[in-house]
C-alpha atoms as a PDB file:
ATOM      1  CA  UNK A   1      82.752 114.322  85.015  1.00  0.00           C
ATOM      2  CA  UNK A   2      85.562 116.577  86.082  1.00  0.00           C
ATOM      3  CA  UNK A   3      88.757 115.566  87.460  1.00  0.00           C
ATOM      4  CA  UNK A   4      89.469 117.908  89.610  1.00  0.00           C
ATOM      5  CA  UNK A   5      87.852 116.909  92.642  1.00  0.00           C
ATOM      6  CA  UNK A   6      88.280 113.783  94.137  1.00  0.00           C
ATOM      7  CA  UNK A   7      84.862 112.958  93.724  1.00  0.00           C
ATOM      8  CA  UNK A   8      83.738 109.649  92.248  1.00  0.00           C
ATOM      9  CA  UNK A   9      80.226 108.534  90.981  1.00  0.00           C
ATOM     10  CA  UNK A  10      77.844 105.354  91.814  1.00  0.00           C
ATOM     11  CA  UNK A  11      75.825 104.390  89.417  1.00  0.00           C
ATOM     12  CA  UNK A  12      73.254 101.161  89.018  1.00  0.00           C
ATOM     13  CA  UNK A  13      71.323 100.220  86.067  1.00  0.00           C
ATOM     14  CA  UNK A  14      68.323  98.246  85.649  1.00  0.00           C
ATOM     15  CA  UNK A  15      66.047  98.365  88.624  1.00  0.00           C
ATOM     16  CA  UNK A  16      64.037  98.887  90.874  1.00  0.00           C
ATOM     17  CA  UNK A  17      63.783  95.067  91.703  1.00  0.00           C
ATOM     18  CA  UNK A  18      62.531  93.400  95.380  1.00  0.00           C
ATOM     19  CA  UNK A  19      65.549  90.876  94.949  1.00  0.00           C
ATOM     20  CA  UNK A  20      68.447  93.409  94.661  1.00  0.00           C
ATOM     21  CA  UNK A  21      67.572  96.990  95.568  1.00  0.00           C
ATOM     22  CA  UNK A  22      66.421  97.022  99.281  1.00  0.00           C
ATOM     23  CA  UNK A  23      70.266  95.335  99.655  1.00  0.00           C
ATOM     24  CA  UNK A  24      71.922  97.863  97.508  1.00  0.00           C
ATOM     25  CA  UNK A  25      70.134 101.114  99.218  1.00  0.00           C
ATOM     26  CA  UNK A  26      70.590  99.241 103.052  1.00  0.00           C
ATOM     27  CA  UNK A  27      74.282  99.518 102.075  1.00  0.00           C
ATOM     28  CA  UNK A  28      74.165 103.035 100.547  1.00  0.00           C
ATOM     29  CA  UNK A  29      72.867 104.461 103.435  1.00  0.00           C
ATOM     30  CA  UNK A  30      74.933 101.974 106.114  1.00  0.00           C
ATOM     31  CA  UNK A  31      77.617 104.230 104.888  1.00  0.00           C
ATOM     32  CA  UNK A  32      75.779 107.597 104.336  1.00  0.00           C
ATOM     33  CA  UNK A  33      76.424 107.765 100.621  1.00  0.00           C
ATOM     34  CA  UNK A  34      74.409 108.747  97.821  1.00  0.00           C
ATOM     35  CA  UNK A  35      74.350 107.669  93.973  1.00  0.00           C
ATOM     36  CA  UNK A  36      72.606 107.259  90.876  1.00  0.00           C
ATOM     37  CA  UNK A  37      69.892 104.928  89.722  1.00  0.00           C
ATOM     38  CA  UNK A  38      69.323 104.584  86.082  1.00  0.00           C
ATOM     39  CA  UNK A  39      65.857 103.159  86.418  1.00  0.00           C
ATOM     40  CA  UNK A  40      63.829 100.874  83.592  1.00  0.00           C
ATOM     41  CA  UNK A  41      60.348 101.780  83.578  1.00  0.00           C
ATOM     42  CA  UNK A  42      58.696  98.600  83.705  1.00  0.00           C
ATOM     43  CA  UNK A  43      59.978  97.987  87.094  1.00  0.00           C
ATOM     44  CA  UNK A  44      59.188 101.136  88.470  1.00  0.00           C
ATOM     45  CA  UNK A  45      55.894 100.263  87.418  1.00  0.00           C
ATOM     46  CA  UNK A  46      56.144  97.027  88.807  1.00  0.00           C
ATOM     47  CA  UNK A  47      58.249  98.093  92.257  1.00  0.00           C
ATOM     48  CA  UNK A  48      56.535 101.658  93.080  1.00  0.00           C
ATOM     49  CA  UNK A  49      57.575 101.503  96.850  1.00  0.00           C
ATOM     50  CA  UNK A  50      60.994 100.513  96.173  1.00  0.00           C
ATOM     51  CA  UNK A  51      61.414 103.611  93.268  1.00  0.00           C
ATOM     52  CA  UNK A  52      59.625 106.039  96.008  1.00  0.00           C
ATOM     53  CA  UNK A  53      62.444 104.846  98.272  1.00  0.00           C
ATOM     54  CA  UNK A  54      65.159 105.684  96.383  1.00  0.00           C
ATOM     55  CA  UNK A  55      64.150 108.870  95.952  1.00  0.00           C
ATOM     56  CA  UNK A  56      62.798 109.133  99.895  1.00  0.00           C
ATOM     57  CA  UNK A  57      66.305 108.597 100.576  1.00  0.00           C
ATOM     58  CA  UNK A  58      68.118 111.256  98.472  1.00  0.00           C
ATOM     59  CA  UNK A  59      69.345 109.374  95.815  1.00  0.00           C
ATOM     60  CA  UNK A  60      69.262 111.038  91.859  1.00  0.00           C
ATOM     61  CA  UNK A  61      67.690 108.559  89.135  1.00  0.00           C
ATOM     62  CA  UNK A  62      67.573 108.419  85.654  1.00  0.00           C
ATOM     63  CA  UNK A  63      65.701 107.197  82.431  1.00  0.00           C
ATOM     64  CA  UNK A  64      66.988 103.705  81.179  1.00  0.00           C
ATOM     65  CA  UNK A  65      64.067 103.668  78.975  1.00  0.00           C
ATOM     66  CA  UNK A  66      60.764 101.451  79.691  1.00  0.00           C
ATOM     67  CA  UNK A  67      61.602  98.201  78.469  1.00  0.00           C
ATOM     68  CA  UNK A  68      65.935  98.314  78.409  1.00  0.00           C
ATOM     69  CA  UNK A  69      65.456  99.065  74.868  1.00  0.00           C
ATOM     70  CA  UNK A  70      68.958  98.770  72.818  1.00  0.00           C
ATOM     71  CA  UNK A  71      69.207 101.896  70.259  1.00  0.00           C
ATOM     72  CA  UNK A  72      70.396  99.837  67.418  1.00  0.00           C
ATOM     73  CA  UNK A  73      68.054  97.420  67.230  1.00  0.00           C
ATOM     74  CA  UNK A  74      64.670  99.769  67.661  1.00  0.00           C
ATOM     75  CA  UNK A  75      63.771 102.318  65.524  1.00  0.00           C
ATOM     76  CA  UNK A  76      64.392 105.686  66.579  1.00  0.00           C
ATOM     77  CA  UNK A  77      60.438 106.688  67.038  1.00  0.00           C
ATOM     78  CA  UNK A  78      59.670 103.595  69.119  1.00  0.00           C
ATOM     79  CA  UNK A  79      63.083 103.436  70.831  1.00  0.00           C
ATOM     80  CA  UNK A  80      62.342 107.884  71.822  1.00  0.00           C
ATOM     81  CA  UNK A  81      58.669 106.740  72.339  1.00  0.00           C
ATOM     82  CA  UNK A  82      60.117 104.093  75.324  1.00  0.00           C
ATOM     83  CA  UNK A  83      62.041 106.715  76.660  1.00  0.00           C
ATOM     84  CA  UNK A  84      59.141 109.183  77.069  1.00  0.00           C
ATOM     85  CA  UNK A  85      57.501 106.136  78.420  1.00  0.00           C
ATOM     86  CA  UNK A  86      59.861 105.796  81.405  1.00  0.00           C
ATOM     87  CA  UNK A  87      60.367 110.067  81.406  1.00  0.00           C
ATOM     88  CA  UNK A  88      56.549 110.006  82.620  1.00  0.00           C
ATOM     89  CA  UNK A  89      58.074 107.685  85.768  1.00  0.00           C
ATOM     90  CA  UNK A  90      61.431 109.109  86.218  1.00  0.00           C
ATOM     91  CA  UNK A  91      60.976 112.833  85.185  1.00  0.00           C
ATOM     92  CA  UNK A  92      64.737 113.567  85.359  1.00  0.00           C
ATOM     93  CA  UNK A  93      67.341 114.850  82.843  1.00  0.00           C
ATOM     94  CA  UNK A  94      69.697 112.197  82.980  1.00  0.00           C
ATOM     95  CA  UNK A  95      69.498 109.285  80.570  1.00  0.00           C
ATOM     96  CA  UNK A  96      71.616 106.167  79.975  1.00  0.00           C
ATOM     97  CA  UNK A  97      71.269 103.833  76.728  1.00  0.00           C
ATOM     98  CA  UNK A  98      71.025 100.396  78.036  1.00  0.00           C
ATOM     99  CA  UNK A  99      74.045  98.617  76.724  1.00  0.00           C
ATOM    100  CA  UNK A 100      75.845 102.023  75.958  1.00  0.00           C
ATOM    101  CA  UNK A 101      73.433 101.413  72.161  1.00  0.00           C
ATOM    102  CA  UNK A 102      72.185 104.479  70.834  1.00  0.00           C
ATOM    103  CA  UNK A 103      72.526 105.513  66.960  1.00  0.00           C
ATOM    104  CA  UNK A 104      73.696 108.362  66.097  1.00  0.00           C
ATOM    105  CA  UNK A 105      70.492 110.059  65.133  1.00  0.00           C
ATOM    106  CA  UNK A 106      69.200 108.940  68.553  1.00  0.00           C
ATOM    107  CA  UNK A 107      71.583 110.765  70.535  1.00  0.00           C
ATOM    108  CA  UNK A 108      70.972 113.996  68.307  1.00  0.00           C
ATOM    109  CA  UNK A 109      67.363 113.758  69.561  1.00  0.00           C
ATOM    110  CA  UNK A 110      68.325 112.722  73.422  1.00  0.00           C
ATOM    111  CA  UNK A 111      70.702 115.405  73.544  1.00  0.00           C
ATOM    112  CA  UNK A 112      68.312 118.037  73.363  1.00  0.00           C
ATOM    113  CA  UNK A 113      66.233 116.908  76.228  1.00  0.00           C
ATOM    114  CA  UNK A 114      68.936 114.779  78.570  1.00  0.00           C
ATOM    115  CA  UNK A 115      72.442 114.440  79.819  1.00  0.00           C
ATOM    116  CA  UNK A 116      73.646 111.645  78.042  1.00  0.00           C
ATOM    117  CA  UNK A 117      75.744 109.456  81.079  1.00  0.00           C
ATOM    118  CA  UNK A 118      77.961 106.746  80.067  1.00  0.00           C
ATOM    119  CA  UNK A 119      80.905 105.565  82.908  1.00  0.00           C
ATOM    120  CA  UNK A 120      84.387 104.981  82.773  1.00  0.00           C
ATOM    121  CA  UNK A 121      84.440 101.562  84.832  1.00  0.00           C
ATOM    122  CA  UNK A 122      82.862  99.179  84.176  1.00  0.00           C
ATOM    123  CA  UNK A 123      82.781  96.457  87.183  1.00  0.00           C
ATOM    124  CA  UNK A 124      81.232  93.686  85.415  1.00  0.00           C
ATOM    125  CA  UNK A 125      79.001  92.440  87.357  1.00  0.00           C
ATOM    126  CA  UNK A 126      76.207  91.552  85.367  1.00  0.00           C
ATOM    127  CA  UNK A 127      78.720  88.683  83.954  1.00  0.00           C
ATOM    128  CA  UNK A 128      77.753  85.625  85.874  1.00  0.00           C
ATOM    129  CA  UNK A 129      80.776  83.868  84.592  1.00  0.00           C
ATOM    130  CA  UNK A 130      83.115  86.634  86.478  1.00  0.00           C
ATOM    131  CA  UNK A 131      84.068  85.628  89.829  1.00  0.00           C
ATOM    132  CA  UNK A 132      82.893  88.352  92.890  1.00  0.00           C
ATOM    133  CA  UNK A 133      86.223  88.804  93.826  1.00  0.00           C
ATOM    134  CA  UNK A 134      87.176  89.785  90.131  1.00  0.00           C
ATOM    135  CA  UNK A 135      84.544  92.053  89.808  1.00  0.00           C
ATOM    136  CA  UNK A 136      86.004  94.653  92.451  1.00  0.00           C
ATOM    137  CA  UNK A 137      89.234  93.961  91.117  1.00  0.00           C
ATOM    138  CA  UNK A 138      87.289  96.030  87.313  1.00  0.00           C
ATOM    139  CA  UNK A 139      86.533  98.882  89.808  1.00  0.00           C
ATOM    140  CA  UNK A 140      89.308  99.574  92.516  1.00  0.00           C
ATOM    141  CA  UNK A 141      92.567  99.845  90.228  1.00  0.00           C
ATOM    142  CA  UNK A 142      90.961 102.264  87.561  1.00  0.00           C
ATOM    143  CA  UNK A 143      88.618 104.511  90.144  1.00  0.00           C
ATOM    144  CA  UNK A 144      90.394 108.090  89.084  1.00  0.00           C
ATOM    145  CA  UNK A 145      88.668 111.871  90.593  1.00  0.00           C
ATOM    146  CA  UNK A 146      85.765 111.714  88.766  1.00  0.00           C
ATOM    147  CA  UNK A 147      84.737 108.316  87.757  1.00  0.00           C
ATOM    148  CA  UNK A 148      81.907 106.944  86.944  1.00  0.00           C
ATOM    149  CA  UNK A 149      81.083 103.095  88.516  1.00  0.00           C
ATOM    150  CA  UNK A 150      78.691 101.471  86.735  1.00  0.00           C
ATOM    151  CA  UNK A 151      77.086  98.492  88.634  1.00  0.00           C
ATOM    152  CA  UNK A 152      73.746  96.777  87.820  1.00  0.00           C
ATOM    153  CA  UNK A 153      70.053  96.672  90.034  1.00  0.00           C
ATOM    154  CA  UNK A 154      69.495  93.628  88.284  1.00  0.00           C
ATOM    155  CA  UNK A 155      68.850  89.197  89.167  1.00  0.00           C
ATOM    156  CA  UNK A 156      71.869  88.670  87.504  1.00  0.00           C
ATOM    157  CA  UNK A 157      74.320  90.646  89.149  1.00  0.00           C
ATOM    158  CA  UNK A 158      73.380  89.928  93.178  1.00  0.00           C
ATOM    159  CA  UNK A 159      76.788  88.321  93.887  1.00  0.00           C
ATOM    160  CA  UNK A 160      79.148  90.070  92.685  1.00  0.00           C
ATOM    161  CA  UNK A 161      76.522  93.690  93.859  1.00  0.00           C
ATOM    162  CA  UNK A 162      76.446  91.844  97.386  1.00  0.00           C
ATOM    163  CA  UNK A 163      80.894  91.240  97.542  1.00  0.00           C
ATOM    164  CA  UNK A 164      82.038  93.894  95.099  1.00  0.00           C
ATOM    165  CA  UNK A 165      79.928  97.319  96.685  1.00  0.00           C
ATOM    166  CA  UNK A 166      80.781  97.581 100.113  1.00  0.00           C
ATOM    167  CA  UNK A 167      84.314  97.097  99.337  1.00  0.00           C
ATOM    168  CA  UNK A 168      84.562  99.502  96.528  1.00  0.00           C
ATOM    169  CA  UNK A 169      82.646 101.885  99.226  1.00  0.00           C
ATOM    170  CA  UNK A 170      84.843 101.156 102.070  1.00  0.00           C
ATOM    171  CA  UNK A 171      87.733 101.799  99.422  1.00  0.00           C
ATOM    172  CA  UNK A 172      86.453 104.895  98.196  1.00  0.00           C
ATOM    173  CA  UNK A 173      85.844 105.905 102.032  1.00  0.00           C
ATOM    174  CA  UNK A 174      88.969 105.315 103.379  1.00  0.00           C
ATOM    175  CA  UNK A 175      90.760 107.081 100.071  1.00  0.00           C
ATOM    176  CA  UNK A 176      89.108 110.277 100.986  1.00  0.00           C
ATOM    177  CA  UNK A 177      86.949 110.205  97.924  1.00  0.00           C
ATOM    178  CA  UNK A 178      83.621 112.269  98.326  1.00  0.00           C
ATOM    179  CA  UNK A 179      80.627 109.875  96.729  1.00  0.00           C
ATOM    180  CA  UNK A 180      78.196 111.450  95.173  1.00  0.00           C
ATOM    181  CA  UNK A 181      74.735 112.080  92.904  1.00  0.00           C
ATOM    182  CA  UNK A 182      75.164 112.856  89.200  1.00  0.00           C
ATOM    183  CA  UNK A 183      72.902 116.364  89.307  1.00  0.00           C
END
């Protein structure tokens, strides 16, 4: 994303999901900020109401494919089929590979139908061997204008979601950063 503004970029991967979500968008909008859901298709399917929320409250998604499909180890016609799978859910023009995995003749074919979003930090949180405490210490020192936070809508990550995002929020908040959608 551009540097120029001092504008930085939430992002969360894997939901919808009843145990994480709810939390993550009660906080988002506690602080009247917007961001990005890169949604797998299965749980939309599974979690309507909580995908129908997201967007209710002016959030942007985008495709993470139906199943969290790595690139490199599907073929590219059923790893493009399980993104048209999860397009018929998301209908957006964003797209992130799950596990940053795409081959290079997959991205040839995404890039004529998506933006392509990767991230520049990475918090971590999906590690349950990383402590909460050094998860927001992956975001806070490398958050430049224009970064891209990755954080993950998934079981896995609820401790270090439910420690690390309000701080980084509060951070970005009181650093006069403007938080916004990926559009």
């Amino acid at each position: 994303m551009p540097r120029t503004e001092k504008k930085v970029y939430l992002t969360f991967d894997d939901g919808p999901i009843p145990e994480i979500t709810p939390f993550i968008l009660d906080i988002l909008k506690k602080y009247q900020v917007k961001a990005t859901f890169f949604c797998v298709g299965e749980n939309i399917k599974k979690n309507p109401h909580l995908f129908q929320r997201i967007l209710d409250e002016g959030h942007q998604v985008g495709n993470h494919t139906y199943n969290h499909l790595k690139g490199w180890d599907t073929n590219d016609d059923q790893y493009l089929k399980n993104i048209a799978q999860c397009q018929e859910l998301t209908q957006t023009d964003l797209f992130r590979p799950p596990y940053a995995k795409a081959s290079r003749s997959q991205l040839q074919q995404l890039y004529k139908q998506y933006r392509v979003i990767m991230w520049d930090i990475m918090s971590g949180d999906f590690d349950q061997n990383l402590s909460p405490q050094k998860c927001l210490k992956n975001v806070l020192p490398n958050i430049k204008n224009g970064s891209i936070i990755i954080f993950h809508d998934n079981i896995k990550a609820i401790p270090r979601v439910e420690y690390a995002l309000p701080k980084t929020i509060e951070f970005l908040l009181k650093n006069h950063y403007q938080l916004s959608v990926i559009g």
